[in-house]
Each structure stands twice: as C-alpha cells, then as structure tokens.
Protein backbone atom coordinates (compact mmCIF):
# COMPACT_ATOMS: atom_id res chain seq x y z
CA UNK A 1 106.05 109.60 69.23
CA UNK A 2 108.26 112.50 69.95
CA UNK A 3 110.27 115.12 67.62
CA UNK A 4 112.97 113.81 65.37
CA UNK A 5 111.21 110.25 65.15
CA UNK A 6 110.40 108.82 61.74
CA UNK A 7 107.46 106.89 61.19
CA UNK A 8 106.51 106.11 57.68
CA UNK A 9 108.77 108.28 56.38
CA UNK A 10 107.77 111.28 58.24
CA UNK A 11 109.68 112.99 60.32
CA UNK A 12 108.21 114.62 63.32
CA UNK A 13 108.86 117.83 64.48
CA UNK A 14 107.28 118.64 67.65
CA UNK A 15 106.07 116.67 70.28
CA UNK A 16 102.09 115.74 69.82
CA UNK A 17 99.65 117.97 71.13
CA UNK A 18 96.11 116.84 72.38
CA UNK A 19 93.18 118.01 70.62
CA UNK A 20 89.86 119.23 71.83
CA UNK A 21 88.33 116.72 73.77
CA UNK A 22 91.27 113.94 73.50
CA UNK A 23 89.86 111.93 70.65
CA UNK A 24 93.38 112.97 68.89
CA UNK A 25 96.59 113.96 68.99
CA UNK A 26 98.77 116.63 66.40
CA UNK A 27 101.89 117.86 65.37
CA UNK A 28 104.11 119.16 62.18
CA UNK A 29 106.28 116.78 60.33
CA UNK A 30 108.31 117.00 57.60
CA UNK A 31 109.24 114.52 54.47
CA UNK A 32 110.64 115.43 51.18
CA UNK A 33 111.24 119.13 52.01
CA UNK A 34 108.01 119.80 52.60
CA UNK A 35 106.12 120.04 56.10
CA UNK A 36 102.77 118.31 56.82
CA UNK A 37 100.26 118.15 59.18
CA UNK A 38 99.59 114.76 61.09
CA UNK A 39 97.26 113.62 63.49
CA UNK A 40 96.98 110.41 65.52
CA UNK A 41 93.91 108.67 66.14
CA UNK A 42 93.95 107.50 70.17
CA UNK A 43 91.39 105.12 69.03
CA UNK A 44 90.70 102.57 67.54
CA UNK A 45 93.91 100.86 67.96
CA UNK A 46 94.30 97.58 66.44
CA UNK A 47 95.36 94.53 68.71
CA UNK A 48 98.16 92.40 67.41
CA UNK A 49 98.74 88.70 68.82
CA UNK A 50 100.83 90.42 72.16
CA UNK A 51 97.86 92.48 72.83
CA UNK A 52 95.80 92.05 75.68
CA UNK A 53 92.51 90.42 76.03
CA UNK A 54 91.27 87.16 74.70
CA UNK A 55 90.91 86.55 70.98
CA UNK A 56 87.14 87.23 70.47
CA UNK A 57 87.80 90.70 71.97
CA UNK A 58 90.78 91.24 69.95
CA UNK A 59 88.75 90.38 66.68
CA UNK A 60 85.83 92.52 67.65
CA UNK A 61 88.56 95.24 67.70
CA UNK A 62 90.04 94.13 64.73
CA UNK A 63 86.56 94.47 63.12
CA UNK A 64 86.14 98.23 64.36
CA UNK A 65 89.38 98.88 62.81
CA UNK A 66 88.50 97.32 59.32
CA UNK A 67 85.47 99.73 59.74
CA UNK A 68 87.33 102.57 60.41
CA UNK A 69 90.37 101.66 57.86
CA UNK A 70 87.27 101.20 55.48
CA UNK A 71 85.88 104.86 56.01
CA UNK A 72 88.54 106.69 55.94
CA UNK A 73 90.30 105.33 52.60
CA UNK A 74 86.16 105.87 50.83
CA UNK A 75 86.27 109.31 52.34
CA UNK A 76 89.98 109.53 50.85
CA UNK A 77 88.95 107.65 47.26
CA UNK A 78 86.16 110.11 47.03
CA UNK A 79 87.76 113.35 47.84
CA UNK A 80 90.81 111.98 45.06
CA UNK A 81 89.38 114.65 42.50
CA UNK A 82 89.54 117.71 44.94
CA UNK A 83 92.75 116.71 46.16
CA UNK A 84 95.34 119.64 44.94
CA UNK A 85 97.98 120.74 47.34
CA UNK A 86 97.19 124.18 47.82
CA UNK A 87 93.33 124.45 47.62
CA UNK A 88 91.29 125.91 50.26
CA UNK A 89 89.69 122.19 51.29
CA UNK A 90 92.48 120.84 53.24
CA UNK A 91 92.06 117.35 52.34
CA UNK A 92 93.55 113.71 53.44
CA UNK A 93 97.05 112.79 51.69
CA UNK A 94 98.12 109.99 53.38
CA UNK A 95 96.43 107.80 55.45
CA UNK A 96 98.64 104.79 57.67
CA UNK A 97 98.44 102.33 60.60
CA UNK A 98 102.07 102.34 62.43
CA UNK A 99 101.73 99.44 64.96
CA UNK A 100 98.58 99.84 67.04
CA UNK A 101 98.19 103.80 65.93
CA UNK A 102 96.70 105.40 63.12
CA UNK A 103 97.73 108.24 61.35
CA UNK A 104 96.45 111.41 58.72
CA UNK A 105 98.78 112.91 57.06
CA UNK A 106 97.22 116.68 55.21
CA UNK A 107 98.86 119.82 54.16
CA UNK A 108 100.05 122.22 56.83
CA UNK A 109 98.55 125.25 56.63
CA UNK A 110 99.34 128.73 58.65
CA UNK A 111 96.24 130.10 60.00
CA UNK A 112 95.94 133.62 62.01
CA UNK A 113 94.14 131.91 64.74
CA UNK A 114 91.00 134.11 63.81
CA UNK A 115 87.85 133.56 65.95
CA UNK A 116 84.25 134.05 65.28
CA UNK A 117 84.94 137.60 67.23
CA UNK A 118 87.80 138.43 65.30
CA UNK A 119 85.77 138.35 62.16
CA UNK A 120 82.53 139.65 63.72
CA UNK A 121 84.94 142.83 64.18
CA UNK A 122 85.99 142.80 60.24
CA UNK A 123 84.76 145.31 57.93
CA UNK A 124 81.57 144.10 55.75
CA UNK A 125 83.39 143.35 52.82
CA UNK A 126 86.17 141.35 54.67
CA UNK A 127 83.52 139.30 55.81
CA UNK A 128 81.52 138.88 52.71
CA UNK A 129 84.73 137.65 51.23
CA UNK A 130 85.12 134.30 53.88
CA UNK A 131 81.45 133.49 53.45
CA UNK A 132 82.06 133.39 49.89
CA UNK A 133 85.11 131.15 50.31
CA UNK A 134 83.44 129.26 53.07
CA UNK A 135 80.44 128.30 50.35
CA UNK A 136 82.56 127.73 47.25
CA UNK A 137 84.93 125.14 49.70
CA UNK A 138 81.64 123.79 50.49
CA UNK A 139 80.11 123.76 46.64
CA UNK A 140 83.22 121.97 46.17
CA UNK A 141 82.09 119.02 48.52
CA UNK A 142 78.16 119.00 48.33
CA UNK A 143 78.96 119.04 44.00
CA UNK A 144 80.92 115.21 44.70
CA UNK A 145 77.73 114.18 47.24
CA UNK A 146 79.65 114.74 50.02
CA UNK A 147 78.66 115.42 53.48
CA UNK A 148 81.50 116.89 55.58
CA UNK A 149 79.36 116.86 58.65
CA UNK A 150 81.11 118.49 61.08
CA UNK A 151 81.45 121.72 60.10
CA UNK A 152 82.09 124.26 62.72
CA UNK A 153 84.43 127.76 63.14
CA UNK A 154 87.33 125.94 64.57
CA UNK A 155 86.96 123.57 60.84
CA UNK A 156 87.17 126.63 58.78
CA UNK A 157 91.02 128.50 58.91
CA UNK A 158 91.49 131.72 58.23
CA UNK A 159 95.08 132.44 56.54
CA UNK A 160 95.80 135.63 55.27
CA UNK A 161 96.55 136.25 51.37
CA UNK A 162 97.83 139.23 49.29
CA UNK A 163 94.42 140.25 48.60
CA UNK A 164 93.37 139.57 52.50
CA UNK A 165 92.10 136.72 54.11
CA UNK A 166 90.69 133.52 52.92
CA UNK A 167 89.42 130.35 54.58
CA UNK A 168 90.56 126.59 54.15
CA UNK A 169 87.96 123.95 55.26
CA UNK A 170 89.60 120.95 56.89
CA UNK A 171 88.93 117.97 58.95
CA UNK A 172 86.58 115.15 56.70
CA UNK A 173 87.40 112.86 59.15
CA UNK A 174 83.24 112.56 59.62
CA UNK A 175 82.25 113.03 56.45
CA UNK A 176 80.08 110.40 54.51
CA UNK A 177 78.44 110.04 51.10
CA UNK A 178 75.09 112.00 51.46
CA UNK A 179 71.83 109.53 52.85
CA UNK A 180 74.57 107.22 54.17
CA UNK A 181 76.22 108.59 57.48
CA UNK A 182 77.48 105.91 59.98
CA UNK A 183 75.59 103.95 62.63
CA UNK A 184 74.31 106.94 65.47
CA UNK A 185 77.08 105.30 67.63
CA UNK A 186 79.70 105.98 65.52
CA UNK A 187 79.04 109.82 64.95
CA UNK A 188 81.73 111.94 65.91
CA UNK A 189 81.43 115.63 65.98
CA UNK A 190 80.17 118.70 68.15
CA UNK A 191 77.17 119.36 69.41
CA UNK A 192 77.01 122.77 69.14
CA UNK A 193 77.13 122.83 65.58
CA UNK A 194 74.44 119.93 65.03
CA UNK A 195 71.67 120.08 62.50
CA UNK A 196 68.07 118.99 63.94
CA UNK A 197 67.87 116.32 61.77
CA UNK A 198 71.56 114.86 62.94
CA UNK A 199 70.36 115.35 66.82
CA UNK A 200 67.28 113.11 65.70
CA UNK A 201 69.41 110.18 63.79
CA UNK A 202 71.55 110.10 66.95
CA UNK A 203 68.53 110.11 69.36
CA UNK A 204 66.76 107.10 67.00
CA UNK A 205 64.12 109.95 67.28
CA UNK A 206 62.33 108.90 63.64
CA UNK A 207 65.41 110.40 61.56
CA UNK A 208 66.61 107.66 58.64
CA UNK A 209 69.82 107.48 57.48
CA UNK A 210 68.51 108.98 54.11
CA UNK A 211 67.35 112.00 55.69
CA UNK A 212 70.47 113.20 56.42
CA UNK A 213 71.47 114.85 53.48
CA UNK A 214 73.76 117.49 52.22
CA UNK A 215 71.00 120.09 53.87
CA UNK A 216 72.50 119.08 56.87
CA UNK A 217 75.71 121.25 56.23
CA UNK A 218 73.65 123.91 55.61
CA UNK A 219 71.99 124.03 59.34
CA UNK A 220 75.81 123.89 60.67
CA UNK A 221 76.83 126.42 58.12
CA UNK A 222 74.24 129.10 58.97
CA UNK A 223 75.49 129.26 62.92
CA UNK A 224 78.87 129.62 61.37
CA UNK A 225 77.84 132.67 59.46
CA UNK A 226 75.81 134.27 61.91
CA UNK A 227 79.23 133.89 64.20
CA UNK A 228 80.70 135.53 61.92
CA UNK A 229 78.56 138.43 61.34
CA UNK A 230 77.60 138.98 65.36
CA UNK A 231 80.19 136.73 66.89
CA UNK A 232 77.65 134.46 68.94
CA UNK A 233 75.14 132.12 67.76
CA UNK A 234 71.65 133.18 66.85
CA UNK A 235 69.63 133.86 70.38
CA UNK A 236 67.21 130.81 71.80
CA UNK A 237 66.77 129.80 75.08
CA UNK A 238 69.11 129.20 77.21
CA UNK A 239 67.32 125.94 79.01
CA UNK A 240 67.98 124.05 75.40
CA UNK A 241 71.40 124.66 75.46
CA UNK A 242 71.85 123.87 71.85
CA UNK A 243 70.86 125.38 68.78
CA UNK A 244 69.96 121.88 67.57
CA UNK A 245 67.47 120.70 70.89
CA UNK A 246 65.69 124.76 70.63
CA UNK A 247 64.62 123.76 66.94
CA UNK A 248 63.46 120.30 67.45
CA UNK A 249 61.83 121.48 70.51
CA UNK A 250 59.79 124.17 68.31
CA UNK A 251 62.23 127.49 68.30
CA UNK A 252 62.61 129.40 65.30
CA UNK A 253 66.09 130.30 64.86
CA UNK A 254 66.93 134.07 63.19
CA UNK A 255 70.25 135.93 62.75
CA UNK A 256 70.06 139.48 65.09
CA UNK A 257 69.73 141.96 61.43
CA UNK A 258 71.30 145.00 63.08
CA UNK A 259 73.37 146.53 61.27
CA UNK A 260 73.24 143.11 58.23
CA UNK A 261 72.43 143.16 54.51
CA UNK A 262 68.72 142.57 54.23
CA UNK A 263 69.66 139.81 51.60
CA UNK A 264 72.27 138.43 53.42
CA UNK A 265 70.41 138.55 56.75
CA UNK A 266 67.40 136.80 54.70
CA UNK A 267 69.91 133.69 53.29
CA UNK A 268 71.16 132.46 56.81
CA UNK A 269 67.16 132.03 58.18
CA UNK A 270 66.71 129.88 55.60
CA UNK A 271 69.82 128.49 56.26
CA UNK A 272 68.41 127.77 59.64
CA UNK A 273 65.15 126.74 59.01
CA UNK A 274 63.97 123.02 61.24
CA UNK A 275 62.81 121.59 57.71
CA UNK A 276 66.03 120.53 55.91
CA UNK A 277 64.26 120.86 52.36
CA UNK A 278 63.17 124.49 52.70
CA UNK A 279 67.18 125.23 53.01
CA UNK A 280 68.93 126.42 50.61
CA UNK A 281 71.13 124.46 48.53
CA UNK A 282 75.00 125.52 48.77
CA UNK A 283 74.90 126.68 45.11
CA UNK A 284 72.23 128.78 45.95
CA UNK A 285 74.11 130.17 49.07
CA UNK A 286 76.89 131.03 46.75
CA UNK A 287 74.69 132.78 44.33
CA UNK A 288 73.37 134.96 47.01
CA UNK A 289 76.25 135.96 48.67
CA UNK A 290 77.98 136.47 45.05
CA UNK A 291 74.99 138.92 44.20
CA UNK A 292 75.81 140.86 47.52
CA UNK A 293 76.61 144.24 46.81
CA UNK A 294 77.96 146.12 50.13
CA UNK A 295 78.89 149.78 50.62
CA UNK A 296 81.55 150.45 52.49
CA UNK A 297 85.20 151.20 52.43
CA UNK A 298 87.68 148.41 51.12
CA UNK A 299 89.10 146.07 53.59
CA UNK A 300 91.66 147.14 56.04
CA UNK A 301 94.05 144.74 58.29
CA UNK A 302 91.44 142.85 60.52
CA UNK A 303 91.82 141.93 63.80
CA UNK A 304 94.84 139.63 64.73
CA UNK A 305 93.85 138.34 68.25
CA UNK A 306 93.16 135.22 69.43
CA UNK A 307 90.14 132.90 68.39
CA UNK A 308 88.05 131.46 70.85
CA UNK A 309 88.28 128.35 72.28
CA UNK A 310 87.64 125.19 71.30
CA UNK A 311 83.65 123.87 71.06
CA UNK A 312 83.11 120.64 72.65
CA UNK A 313 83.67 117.83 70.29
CA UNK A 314 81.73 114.71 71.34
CA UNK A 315 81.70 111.27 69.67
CA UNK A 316 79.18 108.60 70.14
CA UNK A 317 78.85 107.78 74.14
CA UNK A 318 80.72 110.73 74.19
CA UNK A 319 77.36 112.96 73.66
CA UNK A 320 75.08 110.90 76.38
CA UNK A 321 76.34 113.48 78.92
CA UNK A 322 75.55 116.88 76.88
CA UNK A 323 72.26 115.29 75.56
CA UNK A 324 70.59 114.32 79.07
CA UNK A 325 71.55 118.28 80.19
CA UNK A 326 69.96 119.54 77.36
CA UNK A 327 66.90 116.71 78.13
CA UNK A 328 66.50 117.65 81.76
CA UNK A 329 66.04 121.34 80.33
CA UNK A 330 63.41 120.82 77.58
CA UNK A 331 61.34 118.43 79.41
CA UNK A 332 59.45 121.60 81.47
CA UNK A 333 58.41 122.41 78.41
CA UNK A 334 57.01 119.16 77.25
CA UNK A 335 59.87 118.32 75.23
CA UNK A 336 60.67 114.44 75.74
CA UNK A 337 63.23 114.83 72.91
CA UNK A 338 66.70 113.34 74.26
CA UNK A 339 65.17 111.26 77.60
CA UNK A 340 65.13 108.50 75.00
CA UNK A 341 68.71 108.19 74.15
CA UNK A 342 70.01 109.33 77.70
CA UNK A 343 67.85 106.63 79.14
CA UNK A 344 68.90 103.81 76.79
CA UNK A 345 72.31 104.14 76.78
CA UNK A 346 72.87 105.01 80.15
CA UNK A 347 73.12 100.97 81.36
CA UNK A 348 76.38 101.13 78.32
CA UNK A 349 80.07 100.86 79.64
C-alpha cells in the first residue's frame, strides 16, 4: 500500500514505515476529516484458494488467523468501555483483513519523541506528573482485568499539553485477560521489559498461565520508572543481560536513590521485587505517587531531543536467539534457567 490508496475507506497518507524488529508496518491515514493511525500486520496473512501451498497448509494458516482475528476483536470487545477518542490509552478503533493483510486502525497522536533521557533530565515535578499519568492509564486497564503486557518506554508517548506534558499508553496488541495470556509461542513483546514470571511461562520453567497476572505490569512498569528517574535501567550484571534472567537467577533489583524521593525511591523496589504478590497493586502505585509531595520549582520546558532507540521487540521463535545469550551467561553461575527453551526449540524451523 502506498499514499493516496484507499483501503477500507481509509485513505493513506504516507508510504508504510517498518517497525522495530519488522513484525509491522505504519503510516497516517485519513477518513472522514480526521487522521488515524494504522498499522499492518506482516503476519499472519490469510491464504485464499490462489495462495500457495497445499490445502492442509493453507487451513493450518487459516486456523492461526481465526486465532489471531479471535484475539484481537476480545482485546477490542473488552477495551469497548475505555474506548473515548481523546483519552490517554490509545486504544483499537477499527480492526480489518484487506485481502491477505491485516490492519489496526487507532487515534493518531503527536508525541515529542521524548526518551527515557529526555525525562531523566526533567525537573522532579515534571516527572512526578508522567508517573502519575503512566499509573492512572494503567489503573484504567488492570480495573477491567486487563493485562497490557508489553509495556515498555517506547509504549508510553509523551505529548505535550497546556499544563505540560502527559503520556498516552498505546499498543494492546499483546494484551490478554489476566491468568489467561496466550500459548508461550505466541508471546510477542520485548525482552527487555519482561517480568520474571513472563521469562518463566515462556521458558515452560514451572510458570502457569494463572500466574501471570496483572503483577506482571508492575515488574515492566518499575524499569520504566526507574528510566525515567536515572535514564537507564536499575544496575545488575551485565552477564544476565536482562533485568528479567538477573532476578530469576537470584539478583535483587533496586532503583540508584541519589538524588530520589525516599517514598518514591521505596515504591519502584517493590515494584521490582522477583515475587509478583509482594508488588504493589497499580492502585496502590497511584496512591503513592499521588501522596508525593516534592520541593522544587514548577516545571519549566523539558528537554525536546530525541528519544532513544527502539528496544528489541521479539515474538515467539523470535526470542530463542536473545534467551540462549542470556543462558550461555548465567550458566557460570549455576543458573540452568533458559538452556531449556534454547535447547528445545532449537531443532524448530
């Protein structure tokens, strides 16, 4: 699809733009006056009788496609009462299948392009403010059962408002009704950003499906915010690679407190604690941070620069690679977490 092409009614505007790590594709288009964003899935895509391949091959694809068709319209049915044009969780307002694609239609929205460093650099009270939008988006979800499960910076906008900035939380594309995620093949998200608990349902590594739970936001949210307040992730070592493997390999993860609110400081190492029901619940998160009190002048400009770039988004197969790296450096320390998965799925296609 290129600009000035219609399909379904939309109108696109710019050529598509790969995202991340090529799962998708993204532009602007515009129908009724107003302009959207819309992605395109590069997979599935469903086979019609001219496709190639032989019939049981086309109905196994057929079968993925009912599956994803299936998630994405409960995700879409179950977001319904958050869905207001204008609110900071940017959700799903159309969803389609043109020909062998499919397609997400959700409100455009015009970010700064603010990165973790960018708001590291913010005055105390500028930040306080996106943590507090960041949890009430969030209260939002976790209040409906909802799991977004791939929260990470890039997920979270920044747009600038009269009274400063604010922060929209998009992509649901992964989220699931809490203590039902998909099959561990199906997950799609990014590493980085995993909770323990969601590294140990994709290894098979004695995680249920009922264990992952709305806590599991709250592991991915506490990296977020202690980006945000140093502008890296909290330290562990570097032979784990990711916050996820240092925790289930027996780190304790803590937010640097120089220069942090005590109370503030306190909430996100809870946030991060390895045992999902000694978190905080999101309610509670927004309590806290609503209690805050800093000193401080008001708010100034901010920072306008550049973000940083994109984390690595992996899906399914798609994390065998990071997982035996981060496998081959746990193991000197006795850590047999991820040889498991790398070894079993490394015979797959």
């Amino acid at each position: 699809m290129k600009a000035g092409e219609v399909i379904n009614g939309y109108t696109i505007l710019e050529d598509f733009k790969v995202v991340g790590a090529g799962l998708s594709k993204w532009t602007f288009a515009q129908r009724g006056g107003r302009e959207f964003f819309i992605k395109e899935f590069l997979s599935p895509t469903y086979p019609d009788e001219h496709a190639p391949g032989s019939e049981k091959t086309k109905a196994k694809k057929r079968a993925r496609c009912a599956r994803f068709e299936a998630h994405h319209r409960g995700i879409q049915k179950a977001l319904a009462p958050i869905s207001t044009y204008g609110g900071n969780l940017i959700v799903t307002l159309d969803f389609f299948r043109w020909g062998a694609k499919y397609y997400k239609v959700t409100e455009k929205v015009d970010a700064e392009g603010l990165g973790p460093k960018d708001i590291a650099a913010m005055d105390v009270r500028a930040q306080l403010v996106l943590l507090k939008t960041v949890a009430h988006s969030l209260k939002i979800l976790h209040d409906l059962r909802i799991v977004h499960s791939d929260l990470k910076s890039s997920n979270l906008l920044v747009k600038r408002t009269e009274l400063g900035y604010t922060t929209k939380l998009v992509d649901f594309d992964s989220s699931y009704v809490a203590g039902s995620p998909p099959p561990p093949e199906d997950i799609v998200g990014t590493i980085n950003y995993y909770s323990p608990e969601l590294l140990g349902y994709i290894q098979e590594e004695g995680v249920a499906p009922a264990d992952l739970g709305l806590a599991s936001d709250i592991f991915s949210l506490g990296l977020i915010y202690c980006e945000y307040l140093t502008g890296a992730m909290p330290p562990f070592e570097a032979r784990f690679h990711e916050p996820a493997v240092a925790v289930r390999s027996g780190e304790s993860l803590r937010v640097p407190r120089a220069g942090l609110d005590p109370a503030v400081a306190d909430l996100v190492d809870r946030m991060l604690l390895a045992d999902p029901r000694r978190r905080p619940t999101i309610g509670e998160v927004h309590a806290t941070l609503m209690a805050v009190r800093p000193s401080g002048p008001t708010p100034g400009e901010g920072p306008t620069s550049a973000g940083l770039g994109p984390p690595s988004i992996l899906r399914g197969k798609g994390v065998k690679t990071a997982l035996k790296r981060s496998a081959a450096a746990a193991r000197p320390a006795g850590s047999a977490l991820l040889g498991k998965l790398a070894q079993r799925r490394a015979g797959r296609p």
